[in-house]
C-alpha atoms as a PDB file:
ATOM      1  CA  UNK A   1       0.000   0.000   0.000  1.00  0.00           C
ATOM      2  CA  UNK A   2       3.033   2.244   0.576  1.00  0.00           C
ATOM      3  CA  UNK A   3       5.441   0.650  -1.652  1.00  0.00           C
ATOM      4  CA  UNK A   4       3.781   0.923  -5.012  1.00  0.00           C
ATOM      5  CA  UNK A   5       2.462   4.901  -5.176  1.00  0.00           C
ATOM      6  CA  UNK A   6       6.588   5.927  -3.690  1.00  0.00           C
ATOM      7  CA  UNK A   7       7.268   3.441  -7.004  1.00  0.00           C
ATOM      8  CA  UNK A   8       5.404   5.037  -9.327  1.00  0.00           C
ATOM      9  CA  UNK A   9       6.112   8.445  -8.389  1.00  0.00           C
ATOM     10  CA  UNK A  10       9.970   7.872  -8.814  1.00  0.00           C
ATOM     11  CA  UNK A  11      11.963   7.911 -12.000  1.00  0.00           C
ATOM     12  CA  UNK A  12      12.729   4.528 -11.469  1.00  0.00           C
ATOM     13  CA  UNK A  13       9.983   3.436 -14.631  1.00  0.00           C
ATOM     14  CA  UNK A  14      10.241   6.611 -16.769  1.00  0.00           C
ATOM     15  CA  UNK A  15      12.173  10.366 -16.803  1.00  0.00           C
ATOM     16  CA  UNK A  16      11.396  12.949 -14.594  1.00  0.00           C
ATOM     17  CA  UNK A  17      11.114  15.102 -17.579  1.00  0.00           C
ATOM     18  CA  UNK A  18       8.727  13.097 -19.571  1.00  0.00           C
ATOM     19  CA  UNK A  19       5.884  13.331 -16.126  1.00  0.00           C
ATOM     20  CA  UNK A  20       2.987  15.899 -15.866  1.00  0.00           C
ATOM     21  CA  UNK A  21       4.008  18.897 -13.577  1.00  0.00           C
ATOM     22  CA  UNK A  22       2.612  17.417 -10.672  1.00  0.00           C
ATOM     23  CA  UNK A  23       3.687  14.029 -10.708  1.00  0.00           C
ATOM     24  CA  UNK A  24       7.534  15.826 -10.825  1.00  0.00           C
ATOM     25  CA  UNK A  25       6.733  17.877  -7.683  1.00  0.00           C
ATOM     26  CA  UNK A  26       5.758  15.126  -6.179  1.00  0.00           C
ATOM     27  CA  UNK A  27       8.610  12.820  -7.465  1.00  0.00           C
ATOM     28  CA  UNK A  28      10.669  15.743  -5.976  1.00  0.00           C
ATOM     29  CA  UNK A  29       9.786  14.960  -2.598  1.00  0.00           C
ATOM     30  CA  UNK A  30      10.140  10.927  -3.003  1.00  0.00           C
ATOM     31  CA  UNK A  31      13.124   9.432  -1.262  1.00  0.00           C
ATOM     32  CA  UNK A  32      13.033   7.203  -4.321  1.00  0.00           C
ATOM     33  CA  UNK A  33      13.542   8.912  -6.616  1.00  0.00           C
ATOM     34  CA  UNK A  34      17.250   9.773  -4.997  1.00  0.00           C
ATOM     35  CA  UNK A  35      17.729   6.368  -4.492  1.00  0.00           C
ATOM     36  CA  UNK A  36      17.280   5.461  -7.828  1.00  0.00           C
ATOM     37  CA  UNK A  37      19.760   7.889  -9.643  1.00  0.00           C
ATOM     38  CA  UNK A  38      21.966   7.326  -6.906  1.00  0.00           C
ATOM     39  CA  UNK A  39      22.245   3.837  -8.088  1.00  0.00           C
ATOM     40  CA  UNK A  40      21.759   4.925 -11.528  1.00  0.00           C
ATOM     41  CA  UNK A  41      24.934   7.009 -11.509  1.00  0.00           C
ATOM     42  CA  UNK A  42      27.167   4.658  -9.440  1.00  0.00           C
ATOM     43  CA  UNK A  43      26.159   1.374 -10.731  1.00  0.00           C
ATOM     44  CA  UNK A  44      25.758   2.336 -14.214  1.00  0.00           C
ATOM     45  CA  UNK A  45      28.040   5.567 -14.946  1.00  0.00           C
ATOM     46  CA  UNK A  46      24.760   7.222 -16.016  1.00  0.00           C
ATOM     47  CA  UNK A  47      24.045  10.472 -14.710  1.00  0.00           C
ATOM     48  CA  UNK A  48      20.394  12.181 -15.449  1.00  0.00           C
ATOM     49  CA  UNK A  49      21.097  15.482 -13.564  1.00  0.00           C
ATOM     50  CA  UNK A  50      22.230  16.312 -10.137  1.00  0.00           C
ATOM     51  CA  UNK A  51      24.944  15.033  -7.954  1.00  0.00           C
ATOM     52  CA  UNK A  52      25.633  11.556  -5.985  1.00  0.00           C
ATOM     53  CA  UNK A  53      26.435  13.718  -2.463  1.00  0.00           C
ATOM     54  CA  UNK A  54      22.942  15.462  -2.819  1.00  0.00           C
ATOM     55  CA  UNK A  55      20.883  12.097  -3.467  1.00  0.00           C
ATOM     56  CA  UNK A  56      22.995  10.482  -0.348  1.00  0.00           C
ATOM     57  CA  UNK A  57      22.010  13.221   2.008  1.00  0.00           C
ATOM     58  CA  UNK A  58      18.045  13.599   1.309  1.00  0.00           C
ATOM     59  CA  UNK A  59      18.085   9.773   1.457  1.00  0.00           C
ATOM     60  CA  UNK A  60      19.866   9.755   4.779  1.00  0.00           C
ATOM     61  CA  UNK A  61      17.997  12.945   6.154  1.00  0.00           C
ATOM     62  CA  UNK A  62      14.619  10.900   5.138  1.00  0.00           C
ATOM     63  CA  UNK A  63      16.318   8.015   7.063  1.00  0.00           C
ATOM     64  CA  UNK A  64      17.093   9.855   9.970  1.00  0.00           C
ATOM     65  CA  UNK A  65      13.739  11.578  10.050  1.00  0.00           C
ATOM     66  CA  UNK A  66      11.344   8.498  10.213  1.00  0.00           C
ATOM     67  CA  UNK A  67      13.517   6.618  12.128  1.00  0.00           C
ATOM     68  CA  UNK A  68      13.585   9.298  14.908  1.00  0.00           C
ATOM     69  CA  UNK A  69       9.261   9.378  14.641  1.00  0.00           C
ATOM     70  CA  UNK A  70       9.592   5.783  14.865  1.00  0.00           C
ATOM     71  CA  UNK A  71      11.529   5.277  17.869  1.00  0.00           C
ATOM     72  CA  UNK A  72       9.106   8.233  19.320  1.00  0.00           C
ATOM     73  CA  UNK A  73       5.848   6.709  18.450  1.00  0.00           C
ATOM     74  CA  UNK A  74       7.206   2.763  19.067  1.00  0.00           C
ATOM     75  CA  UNK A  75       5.520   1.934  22.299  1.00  0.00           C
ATOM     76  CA  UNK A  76       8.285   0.930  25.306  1.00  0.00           C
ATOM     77  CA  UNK A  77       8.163  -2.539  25.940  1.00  0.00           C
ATOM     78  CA  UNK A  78       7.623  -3.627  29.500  1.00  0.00           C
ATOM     79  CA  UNK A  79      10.047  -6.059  31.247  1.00  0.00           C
END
C-alpha cells in the first residue's frame, strides 16, 4: 500500500522530464527517486542530472527523520 504509489512516483519506470508537472513535484519529494539515480549514476556511470552527495544526504535525512518518529511513536516494551 506504501510501496507501489513511492514506485510510481519515482523515476525509477520513466524520466522525470517526460511526467505531468505534478507528478515531478511530487517525485521531488520521493526518497526514491534519490535512491534510484543514486544507483543509476554509481552502478551504471549514467548520470540524469544532479549530484551523488545530494541524493545520499536527502536519502539519509529521510532516514534519519522516520527513524527518529519511529523510535518516538514505538511503544516501550515492559520487562
Amino acid at each position: 500500500m506504501v510501496m507501489m504509489p513511492l514506485f510510481f512516483a519515482s523515476s525509477a519506470l520513466y524520466p522525470l522530464s517526460i511526467m505531468p508537472a505534478w507528478l515531478r513535484v511530487v517525485a521531488r519529494g520521493n526518497p526514491l527517486t534519490y535512491e534510484v539515480h543514486g544507483m543509476r549514476q554509481l552502478l551504471l556511470g549514467v548520470s540524469t542530472g544532479g549530484t551523488l552527495w545530494l541524493d545520499f544526504l536527502f536519502v539519509g535525512a529521510f532516514f534519519a527523520v522516520v527513524a527518529a518518529i519511529a523510535a518516538k511513536l514505538y511503544p516501550r516494551a515492559i520487562l
